[in-house]
N, C-alpha and C. Protein backbone atom coordinates (compact mmCIF):
# COMPACT_ATOMS: atom_id res chain seq x y z
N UNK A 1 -2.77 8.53 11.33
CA UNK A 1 -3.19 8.31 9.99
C UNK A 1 -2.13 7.44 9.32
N UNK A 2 -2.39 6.58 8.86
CA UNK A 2 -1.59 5.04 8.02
C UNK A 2 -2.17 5.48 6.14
N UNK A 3 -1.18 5.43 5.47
CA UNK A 3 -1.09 5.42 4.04
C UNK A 3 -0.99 3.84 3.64
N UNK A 4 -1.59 2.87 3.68
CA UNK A 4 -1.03 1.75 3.36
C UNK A 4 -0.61 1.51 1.99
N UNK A 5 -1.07 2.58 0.99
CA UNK A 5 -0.75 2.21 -0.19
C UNK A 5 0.31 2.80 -0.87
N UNK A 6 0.60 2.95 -2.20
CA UNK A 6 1.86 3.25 -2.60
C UNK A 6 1.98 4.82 -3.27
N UNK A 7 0.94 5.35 -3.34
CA UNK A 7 0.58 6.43 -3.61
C UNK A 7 0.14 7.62 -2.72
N UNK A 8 0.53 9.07 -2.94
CA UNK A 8 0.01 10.18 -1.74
C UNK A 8 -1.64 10.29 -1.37
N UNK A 9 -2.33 10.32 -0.20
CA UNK A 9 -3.38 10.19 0.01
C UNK A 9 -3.72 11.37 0.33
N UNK A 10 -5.11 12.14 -0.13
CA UNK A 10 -5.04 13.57 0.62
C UNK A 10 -6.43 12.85 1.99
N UNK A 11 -6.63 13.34 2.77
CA UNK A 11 -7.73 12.81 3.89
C UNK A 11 -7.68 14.95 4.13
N UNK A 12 -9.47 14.72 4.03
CA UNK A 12 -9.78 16.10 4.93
C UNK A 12 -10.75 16.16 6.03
N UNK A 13 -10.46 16.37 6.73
CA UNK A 13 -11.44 16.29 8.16
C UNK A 13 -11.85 17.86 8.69
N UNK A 14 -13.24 17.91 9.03
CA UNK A 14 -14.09 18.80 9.79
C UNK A 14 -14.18 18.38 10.87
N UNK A 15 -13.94 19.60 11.88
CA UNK A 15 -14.74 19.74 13.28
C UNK A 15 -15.60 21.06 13.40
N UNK A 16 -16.39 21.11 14.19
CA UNK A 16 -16.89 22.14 14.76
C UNK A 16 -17.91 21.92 15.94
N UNK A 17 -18.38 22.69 16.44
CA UNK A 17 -19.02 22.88 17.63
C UNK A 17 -19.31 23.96 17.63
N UNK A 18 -21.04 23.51 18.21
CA UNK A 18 -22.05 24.87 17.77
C UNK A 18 -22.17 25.60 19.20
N UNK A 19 -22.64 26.39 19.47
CA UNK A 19 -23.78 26.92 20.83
C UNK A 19 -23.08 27.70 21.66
N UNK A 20 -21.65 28.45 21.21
CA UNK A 20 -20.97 28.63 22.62
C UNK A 20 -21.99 30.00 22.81
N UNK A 21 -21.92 30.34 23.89
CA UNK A 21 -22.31 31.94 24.50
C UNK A 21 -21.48 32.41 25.58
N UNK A 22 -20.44 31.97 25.80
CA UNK A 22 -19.25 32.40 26.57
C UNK A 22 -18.10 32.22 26.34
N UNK A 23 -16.95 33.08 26.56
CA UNK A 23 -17.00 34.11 27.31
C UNK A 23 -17.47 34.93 25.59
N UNK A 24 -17.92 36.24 25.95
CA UNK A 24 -18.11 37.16 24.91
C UNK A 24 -17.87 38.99 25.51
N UNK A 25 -17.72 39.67 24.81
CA UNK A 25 -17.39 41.38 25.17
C UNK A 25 -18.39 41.96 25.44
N UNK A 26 -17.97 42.84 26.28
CA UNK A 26 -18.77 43.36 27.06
C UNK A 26 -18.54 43.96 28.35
N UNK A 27 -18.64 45.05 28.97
CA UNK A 27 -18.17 45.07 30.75
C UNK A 27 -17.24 45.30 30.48
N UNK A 28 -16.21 44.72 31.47
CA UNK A 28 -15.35 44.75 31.73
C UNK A 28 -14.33 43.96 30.65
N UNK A 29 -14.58 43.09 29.55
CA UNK A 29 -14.06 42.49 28.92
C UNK A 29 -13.91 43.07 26.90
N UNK A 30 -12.53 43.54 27.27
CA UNK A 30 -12.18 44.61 26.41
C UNK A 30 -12.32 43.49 24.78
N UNK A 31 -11.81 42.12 25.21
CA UNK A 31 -11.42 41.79 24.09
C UNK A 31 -11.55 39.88 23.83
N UNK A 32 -11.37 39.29 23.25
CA UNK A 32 -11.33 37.87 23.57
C UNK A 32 -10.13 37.24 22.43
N UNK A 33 -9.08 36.38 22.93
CA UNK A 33 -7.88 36.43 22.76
C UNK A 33 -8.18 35.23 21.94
N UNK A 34 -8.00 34.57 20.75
CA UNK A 34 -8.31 33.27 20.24
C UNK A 34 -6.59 32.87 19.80
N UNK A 35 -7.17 31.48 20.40
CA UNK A 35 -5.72 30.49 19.99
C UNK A 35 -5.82 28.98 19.43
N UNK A 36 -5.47 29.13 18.36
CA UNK A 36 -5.55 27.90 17.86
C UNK A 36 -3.83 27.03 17.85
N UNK A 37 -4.07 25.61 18.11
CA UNK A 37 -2.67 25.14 18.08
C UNK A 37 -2.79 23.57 17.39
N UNK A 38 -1.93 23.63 16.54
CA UNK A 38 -1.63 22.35 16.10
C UNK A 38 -0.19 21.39 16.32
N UNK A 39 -0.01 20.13 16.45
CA UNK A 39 1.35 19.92 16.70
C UNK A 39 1.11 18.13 15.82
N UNK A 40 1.91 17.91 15.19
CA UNK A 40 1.71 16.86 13.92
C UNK A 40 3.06 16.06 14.36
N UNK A 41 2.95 15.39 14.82
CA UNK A 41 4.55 14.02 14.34
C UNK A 41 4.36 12.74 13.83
N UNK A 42 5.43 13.02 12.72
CA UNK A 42 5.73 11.69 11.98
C UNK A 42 6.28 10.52 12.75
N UNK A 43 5.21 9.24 12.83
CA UNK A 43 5.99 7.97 12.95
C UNK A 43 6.96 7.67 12.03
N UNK A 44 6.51 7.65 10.51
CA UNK A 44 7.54 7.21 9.95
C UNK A 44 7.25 7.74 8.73
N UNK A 45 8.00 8.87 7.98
CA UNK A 45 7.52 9.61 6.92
C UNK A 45 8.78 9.29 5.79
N UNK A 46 8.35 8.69 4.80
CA UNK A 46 9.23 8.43 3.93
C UNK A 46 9.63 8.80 2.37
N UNK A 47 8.16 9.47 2.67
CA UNK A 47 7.71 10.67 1.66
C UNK A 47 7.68 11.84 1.79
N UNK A 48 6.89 12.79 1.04
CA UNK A 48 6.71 14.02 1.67
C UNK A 48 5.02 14.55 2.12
N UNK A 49 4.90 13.96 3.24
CA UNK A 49 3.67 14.42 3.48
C UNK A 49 3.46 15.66 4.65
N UNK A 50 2.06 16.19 4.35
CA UNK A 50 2.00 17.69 4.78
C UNK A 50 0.60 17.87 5.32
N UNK A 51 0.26 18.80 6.19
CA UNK A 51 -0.59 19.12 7.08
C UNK A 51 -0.99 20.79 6.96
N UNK A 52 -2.36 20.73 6.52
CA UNK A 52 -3.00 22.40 6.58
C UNK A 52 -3.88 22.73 7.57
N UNK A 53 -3.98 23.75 8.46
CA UNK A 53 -5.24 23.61 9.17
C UNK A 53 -5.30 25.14 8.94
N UNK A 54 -6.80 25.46 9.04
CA UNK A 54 -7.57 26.31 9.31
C UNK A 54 -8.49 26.24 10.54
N UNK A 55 -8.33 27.24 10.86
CA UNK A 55 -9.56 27.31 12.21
C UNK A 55 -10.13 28.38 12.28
N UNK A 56 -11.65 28.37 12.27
CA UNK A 56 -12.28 29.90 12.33
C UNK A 56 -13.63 29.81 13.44
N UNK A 57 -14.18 30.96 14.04
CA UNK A 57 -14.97 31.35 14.56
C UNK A 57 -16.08 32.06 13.65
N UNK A 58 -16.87 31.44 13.88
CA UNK A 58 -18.38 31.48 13.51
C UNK A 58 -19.51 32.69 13.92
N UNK A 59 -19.84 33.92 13.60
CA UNK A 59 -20.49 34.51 14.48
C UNK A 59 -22.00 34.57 13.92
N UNK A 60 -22.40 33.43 12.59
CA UNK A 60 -23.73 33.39 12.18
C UNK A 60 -24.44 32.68 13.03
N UNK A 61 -25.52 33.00 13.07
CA UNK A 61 -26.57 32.01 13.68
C UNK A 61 -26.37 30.81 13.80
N UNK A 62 -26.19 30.34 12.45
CA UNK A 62 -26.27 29.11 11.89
C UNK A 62 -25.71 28.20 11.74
N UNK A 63 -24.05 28.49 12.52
CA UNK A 63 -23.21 27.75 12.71
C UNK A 63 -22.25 27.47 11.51
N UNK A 64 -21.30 26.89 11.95
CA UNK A 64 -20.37 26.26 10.89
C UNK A 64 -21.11 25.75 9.84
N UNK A 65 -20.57 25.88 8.46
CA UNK A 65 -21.36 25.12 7.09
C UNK A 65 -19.71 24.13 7.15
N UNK A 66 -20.42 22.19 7.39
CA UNK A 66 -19.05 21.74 6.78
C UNK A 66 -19.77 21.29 5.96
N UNK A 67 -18.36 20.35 5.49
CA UNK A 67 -18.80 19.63 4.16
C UNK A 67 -18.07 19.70 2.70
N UNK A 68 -17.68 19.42 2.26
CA UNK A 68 -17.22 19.80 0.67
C UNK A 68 -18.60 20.36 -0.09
N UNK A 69 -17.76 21.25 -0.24
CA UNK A 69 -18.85 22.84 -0.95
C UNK A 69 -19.08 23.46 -0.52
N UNK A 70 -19.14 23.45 1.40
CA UNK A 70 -19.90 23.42 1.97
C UNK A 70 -18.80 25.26 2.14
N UNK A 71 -19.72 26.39 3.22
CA UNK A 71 -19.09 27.46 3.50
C UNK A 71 -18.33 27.26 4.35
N UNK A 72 -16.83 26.16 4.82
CA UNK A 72 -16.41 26.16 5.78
C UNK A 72 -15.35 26.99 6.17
N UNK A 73 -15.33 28.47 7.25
CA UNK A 73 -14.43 29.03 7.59
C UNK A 73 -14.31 30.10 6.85
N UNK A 74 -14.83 30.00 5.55
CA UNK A 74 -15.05 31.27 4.94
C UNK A 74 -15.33 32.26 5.43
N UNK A 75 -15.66 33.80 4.37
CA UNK A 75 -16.14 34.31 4.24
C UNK A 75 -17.46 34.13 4.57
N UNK A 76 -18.43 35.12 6.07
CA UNK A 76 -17.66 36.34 6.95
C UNK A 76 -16.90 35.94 8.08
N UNK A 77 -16.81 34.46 8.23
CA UNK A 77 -15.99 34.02 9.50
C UNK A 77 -14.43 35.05 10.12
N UNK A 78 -14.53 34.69 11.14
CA UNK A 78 -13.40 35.10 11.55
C UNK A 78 -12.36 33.74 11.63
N UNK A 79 -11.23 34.20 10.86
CA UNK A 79 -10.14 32.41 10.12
C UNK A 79 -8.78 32.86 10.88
N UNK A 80 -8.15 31.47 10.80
CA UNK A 80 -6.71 31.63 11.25
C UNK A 80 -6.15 30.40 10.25
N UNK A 81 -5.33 30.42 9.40
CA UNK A 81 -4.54 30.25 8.53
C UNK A 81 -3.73 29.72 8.69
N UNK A 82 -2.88 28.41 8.90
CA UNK A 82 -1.82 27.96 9.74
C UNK A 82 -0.90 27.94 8.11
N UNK A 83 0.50 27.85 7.77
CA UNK A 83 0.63 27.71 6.39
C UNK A 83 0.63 25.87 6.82
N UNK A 84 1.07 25.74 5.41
CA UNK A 84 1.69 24.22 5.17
C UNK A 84 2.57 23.98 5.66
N UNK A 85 2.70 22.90 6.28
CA UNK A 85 3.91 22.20 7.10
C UNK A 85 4.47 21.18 6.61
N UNK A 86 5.55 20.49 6.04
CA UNK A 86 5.63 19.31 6.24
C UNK A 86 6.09 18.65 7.35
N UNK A 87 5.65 17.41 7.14
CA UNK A 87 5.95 16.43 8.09
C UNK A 87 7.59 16.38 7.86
N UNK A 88 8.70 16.20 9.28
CA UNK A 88 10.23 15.68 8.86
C UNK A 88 10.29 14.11 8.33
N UNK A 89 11.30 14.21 7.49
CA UNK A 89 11.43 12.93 7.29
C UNK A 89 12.12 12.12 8.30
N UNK A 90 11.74 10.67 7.88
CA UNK A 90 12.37 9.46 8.76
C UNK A 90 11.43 9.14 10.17
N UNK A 91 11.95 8.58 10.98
CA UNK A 91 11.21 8.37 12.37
C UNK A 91 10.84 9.35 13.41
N UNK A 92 10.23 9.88 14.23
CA UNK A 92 9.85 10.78 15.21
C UNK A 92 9.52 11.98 15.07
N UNK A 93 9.73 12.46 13.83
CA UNK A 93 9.93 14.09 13.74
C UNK A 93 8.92 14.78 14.34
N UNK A 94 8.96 16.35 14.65
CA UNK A 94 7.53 16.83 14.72
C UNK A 94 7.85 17.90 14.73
N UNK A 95 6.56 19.02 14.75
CA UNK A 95 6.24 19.75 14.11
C UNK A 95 4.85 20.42 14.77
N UNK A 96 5.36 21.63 15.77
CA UNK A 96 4.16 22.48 16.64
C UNK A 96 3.82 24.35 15.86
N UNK A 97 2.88 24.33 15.30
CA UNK A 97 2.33 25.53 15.66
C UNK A 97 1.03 26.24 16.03
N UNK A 98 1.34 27.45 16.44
CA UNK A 98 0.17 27.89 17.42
C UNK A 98 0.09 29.27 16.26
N UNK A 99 -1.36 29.72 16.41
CA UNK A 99 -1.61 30.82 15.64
C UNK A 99 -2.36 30.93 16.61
N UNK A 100 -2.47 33.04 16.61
CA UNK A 100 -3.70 33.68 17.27
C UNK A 100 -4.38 35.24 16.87
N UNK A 101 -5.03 35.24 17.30
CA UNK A 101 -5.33 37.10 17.09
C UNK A 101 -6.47 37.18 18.05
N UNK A 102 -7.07 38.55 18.11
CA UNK A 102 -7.86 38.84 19.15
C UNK A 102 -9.28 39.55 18.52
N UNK A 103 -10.38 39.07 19.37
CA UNK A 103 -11.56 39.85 19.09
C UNK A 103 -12.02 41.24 19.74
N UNK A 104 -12.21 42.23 19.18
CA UNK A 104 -12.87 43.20 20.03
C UNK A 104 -14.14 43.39 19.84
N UNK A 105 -14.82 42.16 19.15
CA UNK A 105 -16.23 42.11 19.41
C UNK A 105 -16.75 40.60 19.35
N UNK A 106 -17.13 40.12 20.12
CA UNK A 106 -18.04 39.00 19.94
C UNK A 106 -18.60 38.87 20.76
N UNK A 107 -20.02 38.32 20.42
CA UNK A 107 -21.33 38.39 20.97
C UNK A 107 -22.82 37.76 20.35
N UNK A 108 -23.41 36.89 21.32
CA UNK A 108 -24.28 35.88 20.78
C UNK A 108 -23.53 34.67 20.67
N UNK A 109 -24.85 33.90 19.88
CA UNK A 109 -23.97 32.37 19.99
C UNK A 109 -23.04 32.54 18.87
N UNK A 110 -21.79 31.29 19.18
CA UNK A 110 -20.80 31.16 17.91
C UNK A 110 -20.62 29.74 17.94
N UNK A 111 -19.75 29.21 17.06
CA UNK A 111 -19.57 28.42 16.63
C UNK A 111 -18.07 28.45 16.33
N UNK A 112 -17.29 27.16 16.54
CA UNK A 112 -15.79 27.15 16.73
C UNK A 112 -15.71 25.74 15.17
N UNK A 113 -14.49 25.73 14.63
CA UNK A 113 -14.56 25.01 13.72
C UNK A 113 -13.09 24.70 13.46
N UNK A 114 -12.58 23.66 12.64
CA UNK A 114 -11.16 23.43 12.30
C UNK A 114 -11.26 22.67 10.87
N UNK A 115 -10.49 22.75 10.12
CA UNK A 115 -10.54 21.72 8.68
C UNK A 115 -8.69 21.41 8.46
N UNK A 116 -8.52 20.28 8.34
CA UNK A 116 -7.37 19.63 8.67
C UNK A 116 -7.85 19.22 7.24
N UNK A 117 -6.30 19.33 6.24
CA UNK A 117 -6.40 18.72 5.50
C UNK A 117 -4.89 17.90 5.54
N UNK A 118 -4.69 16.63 5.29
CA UNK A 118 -3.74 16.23 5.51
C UNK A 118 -3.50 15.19 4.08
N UNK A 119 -2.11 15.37 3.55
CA UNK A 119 -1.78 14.79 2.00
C UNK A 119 -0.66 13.49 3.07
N UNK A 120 -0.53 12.18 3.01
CA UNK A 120 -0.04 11.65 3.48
C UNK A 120 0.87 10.80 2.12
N UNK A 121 1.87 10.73 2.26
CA UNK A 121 2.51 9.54 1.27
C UNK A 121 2.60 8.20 1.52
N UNK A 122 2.65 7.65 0.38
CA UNK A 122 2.44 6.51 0.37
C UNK A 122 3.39 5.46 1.51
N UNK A 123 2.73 5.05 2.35
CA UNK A 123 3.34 3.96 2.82
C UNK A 123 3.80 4.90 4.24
N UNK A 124 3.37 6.19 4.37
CA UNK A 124 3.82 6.89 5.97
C UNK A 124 2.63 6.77 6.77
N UNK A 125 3.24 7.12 7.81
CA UNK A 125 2.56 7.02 9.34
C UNK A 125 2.52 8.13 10.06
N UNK A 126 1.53 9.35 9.90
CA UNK A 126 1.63 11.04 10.87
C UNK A 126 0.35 10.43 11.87
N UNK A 127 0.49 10.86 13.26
CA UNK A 127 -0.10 11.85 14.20
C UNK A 127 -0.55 13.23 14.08
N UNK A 128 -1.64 14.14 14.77
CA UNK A 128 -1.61 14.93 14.86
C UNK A 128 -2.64 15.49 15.99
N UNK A 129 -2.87 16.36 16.56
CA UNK A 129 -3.61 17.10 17.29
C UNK A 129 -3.78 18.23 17.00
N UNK A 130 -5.09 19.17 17.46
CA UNK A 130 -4.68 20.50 17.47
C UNK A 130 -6.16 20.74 18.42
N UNK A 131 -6.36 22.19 18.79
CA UNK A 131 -6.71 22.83 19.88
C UNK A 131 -7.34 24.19 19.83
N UNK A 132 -8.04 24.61 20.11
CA UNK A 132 -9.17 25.98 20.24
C UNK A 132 -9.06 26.76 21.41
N UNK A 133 -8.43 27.98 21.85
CA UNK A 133 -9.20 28.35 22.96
C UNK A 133 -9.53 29.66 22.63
N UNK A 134 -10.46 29.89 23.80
CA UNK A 134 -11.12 32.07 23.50
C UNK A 134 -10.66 32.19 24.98
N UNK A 135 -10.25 33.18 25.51
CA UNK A 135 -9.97 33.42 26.42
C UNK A 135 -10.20 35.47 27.10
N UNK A 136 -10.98 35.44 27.50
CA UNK A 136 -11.70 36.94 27.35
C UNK A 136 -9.62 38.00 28.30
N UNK A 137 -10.04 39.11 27.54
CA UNK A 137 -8.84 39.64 28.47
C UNK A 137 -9.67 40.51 28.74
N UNK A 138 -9.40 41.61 29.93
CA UNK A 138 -9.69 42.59 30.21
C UNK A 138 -9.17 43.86 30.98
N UNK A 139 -9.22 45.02 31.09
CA UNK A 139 -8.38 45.72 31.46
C UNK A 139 -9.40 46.45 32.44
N UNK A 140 -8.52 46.91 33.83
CA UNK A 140 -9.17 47.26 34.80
C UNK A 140 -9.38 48.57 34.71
N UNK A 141 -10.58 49.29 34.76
CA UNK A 141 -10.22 51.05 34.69
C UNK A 141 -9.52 51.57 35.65
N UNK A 142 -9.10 52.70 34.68
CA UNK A 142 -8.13 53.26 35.87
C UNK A 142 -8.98 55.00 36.17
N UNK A 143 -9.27 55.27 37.44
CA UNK A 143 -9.55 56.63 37.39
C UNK A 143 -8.87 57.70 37.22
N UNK A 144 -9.93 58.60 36.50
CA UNK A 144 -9.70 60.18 35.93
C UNK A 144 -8.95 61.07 37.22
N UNK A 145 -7.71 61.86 37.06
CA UNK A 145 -7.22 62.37 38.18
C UNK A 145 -8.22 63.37 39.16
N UNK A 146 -9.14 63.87 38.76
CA UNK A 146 -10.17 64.69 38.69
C UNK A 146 -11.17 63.80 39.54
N UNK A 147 -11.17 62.51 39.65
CA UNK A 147 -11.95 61.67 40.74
C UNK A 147 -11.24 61.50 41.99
N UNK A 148 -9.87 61.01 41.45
CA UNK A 148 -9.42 60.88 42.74
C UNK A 148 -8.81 62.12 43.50
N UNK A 149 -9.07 63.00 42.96
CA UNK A 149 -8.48 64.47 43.39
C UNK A 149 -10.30 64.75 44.32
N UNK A 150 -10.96 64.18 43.62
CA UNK A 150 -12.25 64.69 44.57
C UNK A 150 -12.48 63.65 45.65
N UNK A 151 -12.42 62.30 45.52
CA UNK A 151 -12.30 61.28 46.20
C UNK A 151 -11.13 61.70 48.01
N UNK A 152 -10.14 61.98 47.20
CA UNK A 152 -8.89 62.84 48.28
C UNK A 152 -9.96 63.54 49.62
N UNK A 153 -10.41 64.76 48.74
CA UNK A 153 -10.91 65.74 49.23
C UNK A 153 -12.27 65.59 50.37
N UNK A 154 -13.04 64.79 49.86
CA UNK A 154 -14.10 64.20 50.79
C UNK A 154 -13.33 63.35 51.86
N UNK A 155 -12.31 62.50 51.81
CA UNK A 155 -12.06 61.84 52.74
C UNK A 155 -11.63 62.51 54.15
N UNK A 156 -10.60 63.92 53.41
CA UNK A 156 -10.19 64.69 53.90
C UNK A 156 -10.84 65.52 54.75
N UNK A 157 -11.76 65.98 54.47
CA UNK A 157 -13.29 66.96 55.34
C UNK A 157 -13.63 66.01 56.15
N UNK A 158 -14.03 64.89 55.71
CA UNK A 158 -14.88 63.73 56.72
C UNK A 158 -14.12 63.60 58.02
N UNK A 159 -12.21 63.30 58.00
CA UNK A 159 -11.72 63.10 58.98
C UNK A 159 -11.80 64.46 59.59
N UNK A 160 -11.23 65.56 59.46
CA UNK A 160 -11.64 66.52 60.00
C UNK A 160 -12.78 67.06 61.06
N UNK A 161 -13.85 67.05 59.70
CA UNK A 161 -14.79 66.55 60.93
C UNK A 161 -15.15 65.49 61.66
N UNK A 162 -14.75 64.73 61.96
CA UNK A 162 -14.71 63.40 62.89
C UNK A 162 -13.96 63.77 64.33
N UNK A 163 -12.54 64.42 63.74
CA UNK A 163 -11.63 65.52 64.62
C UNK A 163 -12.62 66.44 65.35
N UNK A 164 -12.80 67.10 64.65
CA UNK A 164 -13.45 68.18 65.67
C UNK A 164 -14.78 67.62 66.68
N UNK A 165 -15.68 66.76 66.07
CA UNK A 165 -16.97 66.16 66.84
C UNK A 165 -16.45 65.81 68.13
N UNK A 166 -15.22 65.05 67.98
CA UNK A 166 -14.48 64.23 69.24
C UNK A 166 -14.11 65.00 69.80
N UNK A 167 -13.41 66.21 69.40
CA UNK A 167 -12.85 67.49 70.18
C UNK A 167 -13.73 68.18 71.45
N UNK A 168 -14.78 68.07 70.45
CA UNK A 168 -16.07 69.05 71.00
C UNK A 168 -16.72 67.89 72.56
N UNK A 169 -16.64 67.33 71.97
CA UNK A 169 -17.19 65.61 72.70
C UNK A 169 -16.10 65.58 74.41
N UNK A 170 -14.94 65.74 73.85
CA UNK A 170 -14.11 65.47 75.09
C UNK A 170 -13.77 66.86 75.88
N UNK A 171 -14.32 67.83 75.67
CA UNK A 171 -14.12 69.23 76.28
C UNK A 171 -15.64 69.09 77.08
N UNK A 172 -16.37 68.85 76.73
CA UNK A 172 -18.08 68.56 76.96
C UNK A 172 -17.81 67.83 78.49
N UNK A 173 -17.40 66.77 78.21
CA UNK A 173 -16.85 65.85 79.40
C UNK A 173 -16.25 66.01 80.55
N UNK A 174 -15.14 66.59 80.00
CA UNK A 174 -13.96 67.20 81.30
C UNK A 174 -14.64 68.63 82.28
């Protein structure tokens, strides 16, 4: 993003993307881990310019509302809040963060979204990127001692008798 003029510019940009249906909870999948990441460097910041992002998950039907006015990321979304950053001054600087939290429910289609608002000063030069992921976690059960105490026990009889059949088997023989 280029400021060519002599004054601070604010620029706000929407993304989103509609339709996901995976991964979601359920089974074996206790939870779904969301990470959003942004990382911003100044070519040449000679002012003070600054970078907001929000990123939220969507669990209406209907997808992300963008737009100015529009419901973006709101309320009932699920949001992640990055604060304000500025850009460093002078040549190269930069500037990474990652926000996350976790779902213990999602399910159906969603919708992923970001709103970058970026105030640039007059006459600077920022970069920026940033990034979405869901990533399901899950935890393996562990059995009740009371199973594997019975689990034990059957294995235990079975060899036994396996023992004795063969016993009986090779006396039969001789």
């Amino acid at each position: 993003m280029v400021n060519t003029g002599s004054s601070t510019a604010t620029v706000h940009t929407w993304y989103a993307a509609q339709g996901f249906m995976a991964p979601v909870t359920g089974g074996s999948v206790t939870g779904i881990d969301y990470t959003s990441f942004a990382s911003r460097t100044s070519v040449s910041t000679q002012g003070q310019s600054t970078f907001d992002l929000i990123s939220c998950v969507d669990h209406a039907p209907g997808g992300v509302g963008v737009g100015l006015g529009g419901n973006f990321c709101g309320s009932p979304f699920a949001s992640l809040t990055s604060p304000v950053l500025t850009f460093p001054a002078g040549s190269g600087g930069s500037v990474d963060h990652p926000d996350d939290t976790t779902f213990s429910n999602l399910t159906g289609t969603y919708a992923l979204g970001q709103e970058i608002t970026l105030e640039v000063a007059g006459g600077d030069s920022v970069n920026y990127s940033m990034s979405q992921a869901l990533t399901p976690s899950t935890t393996a059960p562990v059995p009740e001692p009371m199973s594997v105490g019975l689990l034990g026990s059957v294995l235990l009889l079975t060899g036994r008798g396996l023992h004795r059949r063969r016993k009986q088997q090779d006396s039969i023989s001789a």
